[in-house]
Each structure stands twice: as C-alpha cells, then as structure tokens.
N, C-alpha and C. Protein backbone atom coordinates (compact mmCIF):
# COMPACT_ATOMS: atom_id res chain seq x y z
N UNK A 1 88.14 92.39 88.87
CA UNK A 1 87.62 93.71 89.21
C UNK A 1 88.00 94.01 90.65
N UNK A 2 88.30 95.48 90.97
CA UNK A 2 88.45 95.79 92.21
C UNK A 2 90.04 95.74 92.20
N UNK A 3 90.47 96.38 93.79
CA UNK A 3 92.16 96.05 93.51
C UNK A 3 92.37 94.72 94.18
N UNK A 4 93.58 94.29 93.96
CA UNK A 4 94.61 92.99 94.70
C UNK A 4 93.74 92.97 96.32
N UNK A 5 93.30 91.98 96.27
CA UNK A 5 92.58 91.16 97.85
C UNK A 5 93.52 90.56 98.72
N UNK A 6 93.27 90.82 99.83
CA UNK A 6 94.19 90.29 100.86
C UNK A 6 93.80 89.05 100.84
N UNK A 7 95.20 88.17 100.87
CA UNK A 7 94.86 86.71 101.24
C UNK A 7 93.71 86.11 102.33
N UNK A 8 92.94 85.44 101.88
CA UNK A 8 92.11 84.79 103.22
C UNK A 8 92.11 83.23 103.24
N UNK A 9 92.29 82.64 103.91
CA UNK A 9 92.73 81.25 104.43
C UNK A 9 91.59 80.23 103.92
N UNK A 10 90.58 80.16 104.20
CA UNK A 10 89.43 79.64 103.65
C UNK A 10 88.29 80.40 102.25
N UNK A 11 87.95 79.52 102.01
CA UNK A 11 87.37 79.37 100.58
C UNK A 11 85.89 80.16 100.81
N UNK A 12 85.40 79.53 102.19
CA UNK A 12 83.84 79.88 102.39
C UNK A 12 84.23 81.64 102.83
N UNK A 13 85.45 81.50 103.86
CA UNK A 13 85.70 83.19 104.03
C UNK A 13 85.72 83.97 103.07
N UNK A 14 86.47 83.44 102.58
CA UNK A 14 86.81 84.53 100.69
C UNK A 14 85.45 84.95 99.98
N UNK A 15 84.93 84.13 100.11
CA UNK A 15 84.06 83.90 99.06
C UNK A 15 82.43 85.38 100.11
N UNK A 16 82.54 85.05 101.46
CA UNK A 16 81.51 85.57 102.51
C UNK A 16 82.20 87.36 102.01
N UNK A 17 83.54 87.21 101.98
CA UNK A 17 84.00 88.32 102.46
C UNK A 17 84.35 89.72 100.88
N UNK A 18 84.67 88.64 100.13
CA UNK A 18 85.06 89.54 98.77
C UNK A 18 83.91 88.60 97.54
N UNK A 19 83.36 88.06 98.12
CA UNK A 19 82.44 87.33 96.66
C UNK A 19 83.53 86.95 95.33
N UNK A 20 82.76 86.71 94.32
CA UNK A 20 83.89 86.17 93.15
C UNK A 20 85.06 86.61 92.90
N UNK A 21 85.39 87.82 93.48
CA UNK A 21 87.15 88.20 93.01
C UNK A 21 87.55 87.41 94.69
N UNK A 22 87.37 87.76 95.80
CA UNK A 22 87.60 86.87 96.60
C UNK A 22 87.97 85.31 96.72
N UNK A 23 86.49 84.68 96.03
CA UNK A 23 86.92 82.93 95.25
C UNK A 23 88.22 83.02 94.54
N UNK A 24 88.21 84.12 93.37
CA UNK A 24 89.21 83.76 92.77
C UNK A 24 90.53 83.86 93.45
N UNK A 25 90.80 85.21 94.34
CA UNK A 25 92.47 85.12 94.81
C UNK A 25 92.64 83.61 95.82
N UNK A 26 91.25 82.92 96.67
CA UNK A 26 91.53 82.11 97.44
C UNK A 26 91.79 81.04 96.39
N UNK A 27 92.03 80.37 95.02
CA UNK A 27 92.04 79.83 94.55
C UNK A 27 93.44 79.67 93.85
N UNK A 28 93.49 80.99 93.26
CA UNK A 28 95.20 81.55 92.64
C UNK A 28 95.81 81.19 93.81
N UNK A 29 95.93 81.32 94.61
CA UNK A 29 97.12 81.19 96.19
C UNK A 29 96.65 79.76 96.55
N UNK A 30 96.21 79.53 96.02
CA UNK A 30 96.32 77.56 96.47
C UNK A 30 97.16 77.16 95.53
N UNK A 31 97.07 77.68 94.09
CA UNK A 31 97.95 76.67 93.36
C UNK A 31 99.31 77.73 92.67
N UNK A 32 99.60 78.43 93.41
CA UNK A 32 100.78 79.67 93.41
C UNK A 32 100.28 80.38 91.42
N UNK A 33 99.15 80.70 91.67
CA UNK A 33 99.07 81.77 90.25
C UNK A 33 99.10 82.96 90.67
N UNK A 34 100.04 83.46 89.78
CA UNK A 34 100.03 85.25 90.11
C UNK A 34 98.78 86.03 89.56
N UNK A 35 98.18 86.59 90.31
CA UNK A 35 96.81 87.80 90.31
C UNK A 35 97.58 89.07 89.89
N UNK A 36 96.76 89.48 88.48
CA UNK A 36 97.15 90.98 88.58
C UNK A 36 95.61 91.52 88.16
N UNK A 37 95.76 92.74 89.27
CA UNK A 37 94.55 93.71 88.36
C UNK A 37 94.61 94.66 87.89
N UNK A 38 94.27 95.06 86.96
CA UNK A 38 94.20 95.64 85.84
C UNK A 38 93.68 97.04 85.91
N UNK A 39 93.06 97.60 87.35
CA UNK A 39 92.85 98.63 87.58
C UNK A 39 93.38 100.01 87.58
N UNK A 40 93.16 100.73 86.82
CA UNK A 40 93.92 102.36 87.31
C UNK A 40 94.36 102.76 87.99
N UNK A 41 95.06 103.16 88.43
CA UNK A 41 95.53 103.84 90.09
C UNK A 41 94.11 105.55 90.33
N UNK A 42 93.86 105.76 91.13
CA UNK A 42 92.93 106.73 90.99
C UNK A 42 93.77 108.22 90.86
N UNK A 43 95.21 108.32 91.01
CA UNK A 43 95.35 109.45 90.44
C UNK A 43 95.63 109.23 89.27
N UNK A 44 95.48 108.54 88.38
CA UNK A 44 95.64 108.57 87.01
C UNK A 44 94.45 108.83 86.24
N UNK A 45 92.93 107.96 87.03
CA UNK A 45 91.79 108.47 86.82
C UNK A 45 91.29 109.75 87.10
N UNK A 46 92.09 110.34 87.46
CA UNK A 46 91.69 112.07 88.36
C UNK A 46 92.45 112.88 87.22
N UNK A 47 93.24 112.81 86.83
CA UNK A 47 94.10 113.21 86.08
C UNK A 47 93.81 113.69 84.62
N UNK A 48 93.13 112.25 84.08
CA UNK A 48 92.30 112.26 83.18
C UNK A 48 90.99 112.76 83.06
N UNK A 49 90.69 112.96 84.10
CA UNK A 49 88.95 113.38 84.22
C UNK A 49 89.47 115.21 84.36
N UNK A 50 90.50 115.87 84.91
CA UNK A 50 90.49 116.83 85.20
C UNK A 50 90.33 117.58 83.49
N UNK A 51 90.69 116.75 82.67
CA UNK A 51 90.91 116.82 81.01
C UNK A 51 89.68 118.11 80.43
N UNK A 52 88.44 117.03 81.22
CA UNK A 52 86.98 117.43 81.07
C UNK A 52 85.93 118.20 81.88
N UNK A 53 86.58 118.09 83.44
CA UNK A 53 85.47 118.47 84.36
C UNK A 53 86.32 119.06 85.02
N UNK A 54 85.66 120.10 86.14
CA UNK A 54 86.24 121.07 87.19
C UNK A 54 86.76 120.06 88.37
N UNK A 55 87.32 120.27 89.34
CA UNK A 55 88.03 119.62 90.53
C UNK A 55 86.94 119.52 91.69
N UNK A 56 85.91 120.51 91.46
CA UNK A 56 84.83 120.53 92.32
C UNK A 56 83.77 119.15 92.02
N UNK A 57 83.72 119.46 90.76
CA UNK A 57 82.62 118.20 89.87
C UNK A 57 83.55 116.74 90.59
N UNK A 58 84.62 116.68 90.19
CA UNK A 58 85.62 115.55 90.20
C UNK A 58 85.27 115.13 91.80
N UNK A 59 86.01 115.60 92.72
CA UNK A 59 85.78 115.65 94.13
C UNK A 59 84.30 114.88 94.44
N UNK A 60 83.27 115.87 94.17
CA UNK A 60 81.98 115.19 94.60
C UNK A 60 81.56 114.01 94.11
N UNK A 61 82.00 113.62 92.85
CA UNK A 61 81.56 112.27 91.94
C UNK A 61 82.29 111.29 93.14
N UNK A 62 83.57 111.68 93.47
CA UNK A 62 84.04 110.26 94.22
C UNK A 62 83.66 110.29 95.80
N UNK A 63 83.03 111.27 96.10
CA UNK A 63 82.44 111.67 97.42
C UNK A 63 81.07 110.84 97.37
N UNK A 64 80.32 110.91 96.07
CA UNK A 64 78.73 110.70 96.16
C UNK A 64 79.31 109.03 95.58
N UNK A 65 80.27 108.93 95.29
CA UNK A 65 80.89 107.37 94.82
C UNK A 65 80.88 106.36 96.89
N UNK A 66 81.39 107.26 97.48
CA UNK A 66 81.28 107.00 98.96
C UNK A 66 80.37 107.07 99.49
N UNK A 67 79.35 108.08 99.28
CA UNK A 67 78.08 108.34 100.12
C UNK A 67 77.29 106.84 99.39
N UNK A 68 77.90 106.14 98.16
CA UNK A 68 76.11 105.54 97.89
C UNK A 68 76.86 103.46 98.29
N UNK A 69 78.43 103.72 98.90
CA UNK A 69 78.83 102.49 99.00
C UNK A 69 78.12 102.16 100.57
N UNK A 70 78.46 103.95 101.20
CA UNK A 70 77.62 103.89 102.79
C UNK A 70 75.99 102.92 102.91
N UNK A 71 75.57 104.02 101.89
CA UNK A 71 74.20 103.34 102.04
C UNK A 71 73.69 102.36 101.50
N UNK A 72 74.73 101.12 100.56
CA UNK A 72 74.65 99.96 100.47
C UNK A 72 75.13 98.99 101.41
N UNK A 73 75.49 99.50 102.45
CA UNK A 73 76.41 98.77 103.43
C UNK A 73 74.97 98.24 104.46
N UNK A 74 74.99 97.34 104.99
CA UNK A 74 74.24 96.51 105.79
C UNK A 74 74.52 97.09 107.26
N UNK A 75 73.27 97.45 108.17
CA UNK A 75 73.58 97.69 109.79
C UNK A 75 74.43 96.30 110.34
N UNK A 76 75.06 96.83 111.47
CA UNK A 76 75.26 98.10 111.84
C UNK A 76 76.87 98.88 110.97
N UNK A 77 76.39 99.91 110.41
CA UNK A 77 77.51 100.54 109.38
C UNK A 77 78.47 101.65 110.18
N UNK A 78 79.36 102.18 109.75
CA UNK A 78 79.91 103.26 110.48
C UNK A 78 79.53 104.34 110.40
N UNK A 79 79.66 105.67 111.21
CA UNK A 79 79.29 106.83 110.73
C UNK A 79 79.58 107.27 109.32
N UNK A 80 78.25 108.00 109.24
CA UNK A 80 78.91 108.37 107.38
C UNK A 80 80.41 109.18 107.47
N UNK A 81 80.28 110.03 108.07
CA UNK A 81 81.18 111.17 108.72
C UNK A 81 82.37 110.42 108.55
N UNK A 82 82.43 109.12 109.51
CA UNK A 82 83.90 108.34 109.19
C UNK A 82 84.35 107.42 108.33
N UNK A 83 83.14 107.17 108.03
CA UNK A 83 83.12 106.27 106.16
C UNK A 83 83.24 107.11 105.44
N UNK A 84 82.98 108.20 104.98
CA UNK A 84 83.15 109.10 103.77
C UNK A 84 84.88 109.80 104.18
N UNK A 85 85.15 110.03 105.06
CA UNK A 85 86.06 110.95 105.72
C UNK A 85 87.49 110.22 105.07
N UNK A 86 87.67 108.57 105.09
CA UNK A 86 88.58 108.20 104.52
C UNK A 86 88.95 108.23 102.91
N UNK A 87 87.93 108.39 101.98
CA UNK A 87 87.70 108.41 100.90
C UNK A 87 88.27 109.30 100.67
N UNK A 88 87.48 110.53 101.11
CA UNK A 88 88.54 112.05 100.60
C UNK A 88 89.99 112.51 101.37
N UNK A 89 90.55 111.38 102.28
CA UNK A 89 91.42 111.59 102.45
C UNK A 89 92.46 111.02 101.02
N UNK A 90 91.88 110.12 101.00
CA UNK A 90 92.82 109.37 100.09
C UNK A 90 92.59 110.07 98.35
N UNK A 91 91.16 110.51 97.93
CA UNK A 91 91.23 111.40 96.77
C UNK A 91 92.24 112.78 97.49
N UNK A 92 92.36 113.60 98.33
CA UNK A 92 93.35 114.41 98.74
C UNK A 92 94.61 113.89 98.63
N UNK A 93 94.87 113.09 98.43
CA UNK A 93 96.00 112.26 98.65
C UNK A 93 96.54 112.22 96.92
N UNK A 94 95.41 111.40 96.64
CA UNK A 94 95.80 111.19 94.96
C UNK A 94 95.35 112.70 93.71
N UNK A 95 95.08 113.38 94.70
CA UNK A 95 94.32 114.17 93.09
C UNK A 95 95.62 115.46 93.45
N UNK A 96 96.35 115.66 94.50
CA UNK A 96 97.56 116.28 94.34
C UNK A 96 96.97 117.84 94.61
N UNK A 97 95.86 118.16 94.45
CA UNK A 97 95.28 119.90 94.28
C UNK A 97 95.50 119.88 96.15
N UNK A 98 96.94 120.75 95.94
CA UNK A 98 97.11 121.49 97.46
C UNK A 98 95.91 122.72 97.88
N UNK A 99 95.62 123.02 97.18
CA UNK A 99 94.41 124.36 97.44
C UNK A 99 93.02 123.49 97.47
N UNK A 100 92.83 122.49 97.26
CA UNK A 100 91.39 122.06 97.12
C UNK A 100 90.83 121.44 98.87
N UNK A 101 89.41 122.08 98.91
CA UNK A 101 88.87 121.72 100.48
C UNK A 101 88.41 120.23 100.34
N UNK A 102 88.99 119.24 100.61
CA UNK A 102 88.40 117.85 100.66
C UNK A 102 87.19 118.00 101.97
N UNK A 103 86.65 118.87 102.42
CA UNK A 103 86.05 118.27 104.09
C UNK A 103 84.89 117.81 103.58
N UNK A 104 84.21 117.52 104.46
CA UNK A 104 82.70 116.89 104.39
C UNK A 104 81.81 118.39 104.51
N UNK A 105 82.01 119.25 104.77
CA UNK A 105 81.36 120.29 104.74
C UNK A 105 81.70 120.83 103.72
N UNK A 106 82.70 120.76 103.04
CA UNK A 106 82.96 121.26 101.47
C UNK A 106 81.77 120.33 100.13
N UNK A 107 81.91 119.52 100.64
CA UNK A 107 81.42 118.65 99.65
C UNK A 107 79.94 118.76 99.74
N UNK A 108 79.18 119.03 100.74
CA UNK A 108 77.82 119.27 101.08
C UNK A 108 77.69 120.80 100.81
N UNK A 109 78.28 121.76 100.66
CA UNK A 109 78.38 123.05 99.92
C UNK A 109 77.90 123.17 98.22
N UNK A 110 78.95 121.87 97.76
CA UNK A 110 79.10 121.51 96.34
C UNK A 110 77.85 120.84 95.75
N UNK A 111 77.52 119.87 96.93
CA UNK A 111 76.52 119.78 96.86
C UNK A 111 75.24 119.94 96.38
N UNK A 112 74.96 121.47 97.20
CA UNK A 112 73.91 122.32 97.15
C UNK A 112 73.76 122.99 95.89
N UNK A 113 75.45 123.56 95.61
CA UNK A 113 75.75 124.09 94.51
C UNK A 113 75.31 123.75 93.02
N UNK A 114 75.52 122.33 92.80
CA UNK A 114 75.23 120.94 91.69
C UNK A 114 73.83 121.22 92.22
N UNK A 115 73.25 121.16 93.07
CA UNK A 115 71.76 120.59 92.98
C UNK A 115 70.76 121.26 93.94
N UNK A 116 71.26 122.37 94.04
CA UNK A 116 69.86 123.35 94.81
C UNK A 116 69.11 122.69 95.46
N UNK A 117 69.87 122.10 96.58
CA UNK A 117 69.14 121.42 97.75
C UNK A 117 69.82 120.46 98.85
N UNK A 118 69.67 121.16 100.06
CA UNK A 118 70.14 120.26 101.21
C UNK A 118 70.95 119.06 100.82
N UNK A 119 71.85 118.50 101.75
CA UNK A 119 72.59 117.54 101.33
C UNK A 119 71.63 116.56 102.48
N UNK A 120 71.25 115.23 101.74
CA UNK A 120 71.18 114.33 102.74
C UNK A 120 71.60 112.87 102.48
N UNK A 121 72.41 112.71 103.60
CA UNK A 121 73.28 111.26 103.41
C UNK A 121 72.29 109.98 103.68
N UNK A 122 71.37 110.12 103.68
CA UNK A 122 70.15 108.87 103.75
C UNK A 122 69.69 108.64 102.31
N UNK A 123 70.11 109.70 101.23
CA UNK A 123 69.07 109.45 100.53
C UNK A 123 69.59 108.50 99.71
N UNK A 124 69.50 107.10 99.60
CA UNK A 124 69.82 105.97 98.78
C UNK A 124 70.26 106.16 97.49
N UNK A 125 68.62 106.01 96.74
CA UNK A 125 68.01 106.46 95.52
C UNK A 125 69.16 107.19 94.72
N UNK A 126 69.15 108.30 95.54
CA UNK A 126 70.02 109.75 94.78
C UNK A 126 71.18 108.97 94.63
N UNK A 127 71.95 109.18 95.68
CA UNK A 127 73.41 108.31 95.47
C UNK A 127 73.69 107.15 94.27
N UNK A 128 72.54 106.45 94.29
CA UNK A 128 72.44 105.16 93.39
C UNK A 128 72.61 105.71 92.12
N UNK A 129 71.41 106.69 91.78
CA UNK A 129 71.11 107.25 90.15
C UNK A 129 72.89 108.13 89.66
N UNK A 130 72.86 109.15 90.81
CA UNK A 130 74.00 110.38 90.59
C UNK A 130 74.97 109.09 90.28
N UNK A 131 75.54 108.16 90.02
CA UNK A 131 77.07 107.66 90.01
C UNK A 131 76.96 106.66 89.59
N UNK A 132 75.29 106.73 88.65
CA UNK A 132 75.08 105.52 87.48
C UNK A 132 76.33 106.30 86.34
N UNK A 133 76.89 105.26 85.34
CA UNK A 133 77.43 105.79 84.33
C UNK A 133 76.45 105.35 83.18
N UNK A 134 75.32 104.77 83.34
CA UNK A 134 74.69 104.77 82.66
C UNK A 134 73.57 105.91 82.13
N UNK A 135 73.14 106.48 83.30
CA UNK A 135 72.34 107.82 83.23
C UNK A 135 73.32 108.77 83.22
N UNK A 136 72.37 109.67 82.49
CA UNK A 136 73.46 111.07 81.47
C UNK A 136 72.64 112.56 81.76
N UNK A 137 71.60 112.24 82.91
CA UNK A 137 70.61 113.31 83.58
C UNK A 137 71.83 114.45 84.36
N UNK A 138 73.19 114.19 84.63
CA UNK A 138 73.49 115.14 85.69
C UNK A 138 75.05 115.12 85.05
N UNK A 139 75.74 116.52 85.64
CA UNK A 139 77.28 116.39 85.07
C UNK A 139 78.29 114.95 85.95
N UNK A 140 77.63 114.97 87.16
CA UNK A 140 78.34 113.99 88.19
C UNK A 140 77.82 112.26 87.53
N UNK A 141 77.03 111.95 86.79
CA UNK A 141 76.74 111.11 85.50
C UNK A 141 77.43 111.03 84.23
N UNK A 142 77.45 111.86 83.88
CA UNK A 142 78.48 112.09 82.79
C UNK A 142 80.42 111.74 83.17
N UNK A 143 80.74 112.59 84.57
CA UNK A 143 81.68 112.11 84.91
C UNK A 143 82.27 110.05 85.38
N UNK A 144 80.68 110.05 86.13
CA UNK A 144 80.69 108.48 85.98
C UNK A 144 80.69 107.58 84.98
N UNK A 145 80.57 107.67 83.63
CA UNK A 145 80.62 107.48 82.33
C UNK A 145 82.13 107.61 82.08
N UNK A 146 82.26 108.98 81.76
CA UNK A 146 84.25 108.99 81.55
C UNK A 146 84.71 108.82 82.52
N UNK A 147 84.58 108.47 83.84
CA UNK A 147 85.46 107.38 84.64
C UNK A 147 85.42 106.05 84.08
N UNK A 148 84.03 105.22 83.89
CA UNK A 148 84.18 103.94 83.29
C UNK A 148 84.58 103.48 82.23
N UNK A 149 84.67 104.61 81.44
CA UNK A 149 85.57 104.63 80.15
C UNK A 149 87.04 104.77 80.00
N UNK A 150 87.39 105.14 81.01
CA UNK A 150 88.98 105.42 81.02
C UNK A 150 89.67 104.26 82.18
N UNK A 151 88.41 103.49 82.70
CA UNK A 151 88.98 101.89 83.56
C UNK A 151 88.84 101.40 82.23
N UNK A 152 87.61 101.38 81.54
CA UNK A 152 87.78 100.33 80.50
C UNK A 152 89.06 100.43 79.59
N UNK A 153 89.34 101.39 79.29
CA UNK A 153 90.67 101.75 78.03
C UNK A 153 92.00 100.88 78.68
N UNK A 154 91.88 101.56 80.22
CA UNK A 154 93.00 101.28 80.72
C UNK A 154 93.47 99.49 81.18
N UNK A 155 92.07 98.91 81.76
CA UNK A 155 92.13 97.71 81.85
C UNK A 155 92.34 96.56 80.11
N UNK A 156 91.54 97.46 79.23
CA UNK A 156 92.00 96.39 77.98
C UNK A 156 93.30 96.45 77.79
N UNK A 157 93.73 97.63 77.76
CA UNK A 157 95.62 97.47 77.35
C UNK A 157 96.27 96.55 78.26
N UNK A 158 95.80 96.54 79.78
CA UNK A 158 96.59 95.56 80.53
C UNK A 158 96.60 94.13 80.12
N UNK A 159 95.33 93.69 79.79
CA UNK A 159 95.07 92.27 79.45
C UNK A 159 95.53 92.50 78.10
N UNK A 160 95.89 93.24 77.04
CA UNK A 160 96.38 92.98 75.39
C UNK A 160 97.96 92.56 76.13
N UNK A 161 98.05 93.89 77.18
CA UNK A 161 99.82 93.45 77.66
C UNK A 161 100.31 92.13 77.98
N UNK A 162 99.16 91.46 78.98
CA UNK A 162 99.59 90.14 79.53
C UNK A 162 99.45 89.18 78.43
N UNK A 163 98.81 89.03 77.35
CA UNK A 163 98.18 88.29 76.48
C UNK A 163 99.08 88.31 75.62
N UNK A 164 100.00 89.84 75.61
CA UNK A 164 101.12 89.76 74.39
C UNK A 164 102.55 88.76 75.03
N UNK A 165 102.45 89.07 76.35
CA UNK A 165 103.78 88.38 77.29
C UNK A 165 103.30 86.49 77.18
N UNK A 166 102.19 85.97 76.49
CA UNK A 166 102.15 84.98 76.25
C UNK A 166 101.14 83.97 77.97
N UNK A 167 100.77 85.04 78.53
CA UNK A 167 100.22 84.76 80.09
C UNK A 167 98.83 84.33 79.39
N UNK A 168 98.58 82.71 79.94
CA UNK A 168 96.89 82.35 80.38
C UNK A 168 96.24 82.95 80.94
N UNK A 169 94.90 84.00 80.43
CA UNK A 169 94.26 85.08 80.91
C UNK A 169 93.02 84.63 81.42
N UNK A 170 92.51 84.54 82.74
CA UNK A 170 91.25 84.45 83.41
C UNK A 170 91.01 85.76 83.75
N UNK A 171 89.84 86.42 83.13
CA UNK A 171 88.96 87.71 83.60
C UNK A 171 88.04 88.02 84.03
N UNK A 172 88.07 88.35 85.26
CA UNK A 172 86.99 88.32 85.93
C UNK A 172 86.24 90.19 86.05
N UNK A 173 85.39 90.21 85.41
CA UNK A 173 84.67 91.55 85.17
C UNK A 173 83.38 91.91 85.32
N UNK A 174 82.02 92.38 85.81
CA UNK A 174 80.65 92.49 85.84
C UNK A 174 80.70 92.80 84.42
N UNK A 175 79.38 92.06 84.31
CA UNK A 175 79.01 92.72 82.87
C UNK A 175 78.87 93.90 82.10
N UNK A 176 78.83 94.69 82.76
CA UNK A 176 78.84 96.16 82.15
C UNK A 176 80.22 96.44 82.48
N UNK A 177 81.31 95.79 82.33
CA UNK A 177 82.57 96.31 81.19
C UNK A 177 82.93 95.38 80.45
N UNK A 178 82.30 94.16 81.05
CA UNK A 178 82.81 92.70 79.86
C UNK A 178 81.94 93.55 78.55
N UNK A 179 80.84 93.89 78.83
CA UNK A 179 80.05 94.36 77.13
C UNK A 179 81.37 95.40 76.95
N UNK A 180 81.79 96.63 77.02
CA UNK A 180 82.89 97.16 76.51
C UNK A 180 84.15 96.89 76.57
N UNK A 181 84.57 95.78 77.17
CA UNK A 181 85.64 95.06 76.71
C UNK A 181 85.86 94.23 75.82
N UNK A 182 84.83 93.00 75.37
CA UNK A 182 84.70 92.10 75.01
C UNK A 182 85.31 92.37 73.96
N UNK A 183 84.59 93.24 72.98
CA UNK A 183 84.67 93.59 71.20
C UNK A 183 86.16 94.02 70.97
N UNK A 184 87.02 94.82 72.00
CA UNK A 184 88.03 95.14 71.74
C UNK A 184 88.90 94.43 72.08
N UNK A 185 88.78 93.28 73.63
CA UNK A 185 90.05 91.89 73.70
C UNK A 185 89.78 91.38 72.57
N UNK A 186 88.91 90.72 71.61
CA UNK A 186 88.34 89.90 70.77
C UNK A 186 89.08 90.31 69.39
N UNK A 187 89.26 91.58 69.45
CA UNK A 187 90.28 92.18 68.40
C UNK A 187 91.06 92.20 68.15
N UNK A 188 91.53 92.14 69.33
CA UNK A 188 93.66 92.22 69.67
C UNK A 188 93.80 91.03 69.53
N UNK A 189 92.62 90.30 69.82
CA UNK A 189 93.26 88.57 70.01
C UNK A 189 93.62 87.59 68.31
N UNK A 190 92.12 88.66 67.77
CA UNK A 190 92.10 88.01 66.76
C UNK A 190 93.22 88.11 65.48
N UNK A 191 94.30 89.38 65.93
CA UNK A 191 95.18 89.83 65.53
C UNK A 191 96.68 88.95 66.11
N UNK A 192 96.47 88.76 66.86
CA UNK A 192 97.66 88.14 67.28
C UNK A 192 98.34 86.82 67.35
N UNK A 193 99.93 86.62 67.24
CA UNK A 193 100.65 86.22 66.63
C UNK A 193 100.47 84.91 67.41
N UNK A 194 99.91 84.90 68.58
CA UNK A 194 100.01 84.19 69.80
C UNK A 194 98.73 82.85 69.83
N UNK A 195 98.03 82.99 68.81
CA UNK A 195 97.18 81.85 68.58
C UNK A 195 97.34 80.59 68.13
C-alpha cells in the first residue's frame, strides 16, 4: 500500500518512518527483490471519478483527503496553508482542468457550498467521517467509496498481472481492501494455469 518508499538504511528507521510498507522495502533491498506497487496514478483516479461526480466534488474530496492527513499529523505539524497547498498543487497538476481554481480559498468556498457552514481546518472529526468510504451520509463519501473501488479494481489486475508473469507475490494491504481483494485474487488464482 501507498507508492514506492525511498530507500532507508536501517530497519528500526524504516520501520519509525514508513511502518510495515517501510519494513517491507528495508527488507526487499537487503536481499535485491524488486517492489512494485500496485497503485493508480491519481490522474487516472480523477479521470475515472470525473465519470460520476463534478470537478468541484472531485477537488474537495482530495482537499478534505489533505485537511484530515493534517490533523492526524503529530505537533509540531506544518501550516495547514502549506500542507494542504502541495496537495492541490499536484491534483492541479494531475486532474489536467486548465479552468479549475485549485486555491485554498476556492476550496473553503466549496466548502461552504457542500455544507452550509464555515470552513474549519481544526475540525478532526469532520475530516475523519467526510473521507470515510465507508459512510455514505455525504456526496464527498460516496466519492471516497468510488475512489476505493477503482484502487481496488486497479490494484487486483496488477497482482493477476504479476501472478500471470509467474512472480512470488507478497501483499501487503490494510484490511479494508484485503476484504475486497481477497475473493477476487482467490479467483484468478484458483483459475490459473500457474499452480
């Protein structure tokens, strides 16, 4: 899970710094195994989501995706202003809409718009619930849902791919996509020529 980790030299670092996908690349680079992840590129996830939702909806889901990594972050953190500020540079970057306002004052507009009420970047809670894909209370919920659905689609084909090229597969996933992965690697596998 997550993208390709920069090498780190020690085991206890890796492990302080990226937790279990961390262990794992410090481990692959000890004994020369190639790491691939299996992740989407995010304009491909933008792409797909534009399928279903407006560019405004889209925008704020990965904005309030930033506002709720801020407020999981441990003092002393950076300004939100410059923690959020890189995010939508880089959705500006990948979602390609030359006419669309990425600012932080756009998004606190949209905000208001979605939810008839002040924007405030303290509020934990909110951030946490809005960009559950499990709760289905808000459209920016719903979008978090068909985002995790279209990593999941996209990550099983990668592992059917490597699995068809005959590659020893270690997967490392939180449980809430191993449950929607599981049933469908388990399928391909049980189908294949490669057993």
């Amino acid at each position: 899970e997550r993208n390709k980790l920069p090498l780190i030299k020690t085991e206890e670092e890796a492990i302080k710094k990226y937790g279990g996908p961390g262990f794992i690349t410090f481990l692959a680079s000890q004994h020369n195994i190639y790491i691939h992840c299996p992740e989407p590129e995010r304009a491909y996830e933008i792409t797909e989501l534009t399928k279903q939702f407006s560019e405004e909806e889209i925008a704020y889901y990965y904005f309030a995706r930033s506002a709720n990594g801020w407020n999981r972050m441990k003092e002393p953190k950076p300004e939100f202003e410059k923690y959020t500020s890189q995010s939508l540079k880089k959705n500006e970057t990948e979602s390609k809409w030359s006419d669309f306002d990425f600012s932080i004052g756009n998004m606190k507009n949209i905000h208001k718009k979605l939810f008839g009420s002040e924007f405030d970047e303290n509020n934990s809670d909110f951030f946490k619930d809005i960009v559950s894909p499990i709760k289905s209370e808000t459209k920016i919920n719903k979008i978090a849902s068909s985002c995790s659905n279209i990593r999941n689609v996209h990550i099983v084909k990668e592992i059917q791919k490597y699995w068809d090229m005959d590659y020893s597969i270690y997967i490392h996933y939180g449980v809430g996509h191993a449950v929607m992965q599981k049933p469908a690697i388990e399928s391909h596998i049980s189908r294949s020529p490669n057993l």
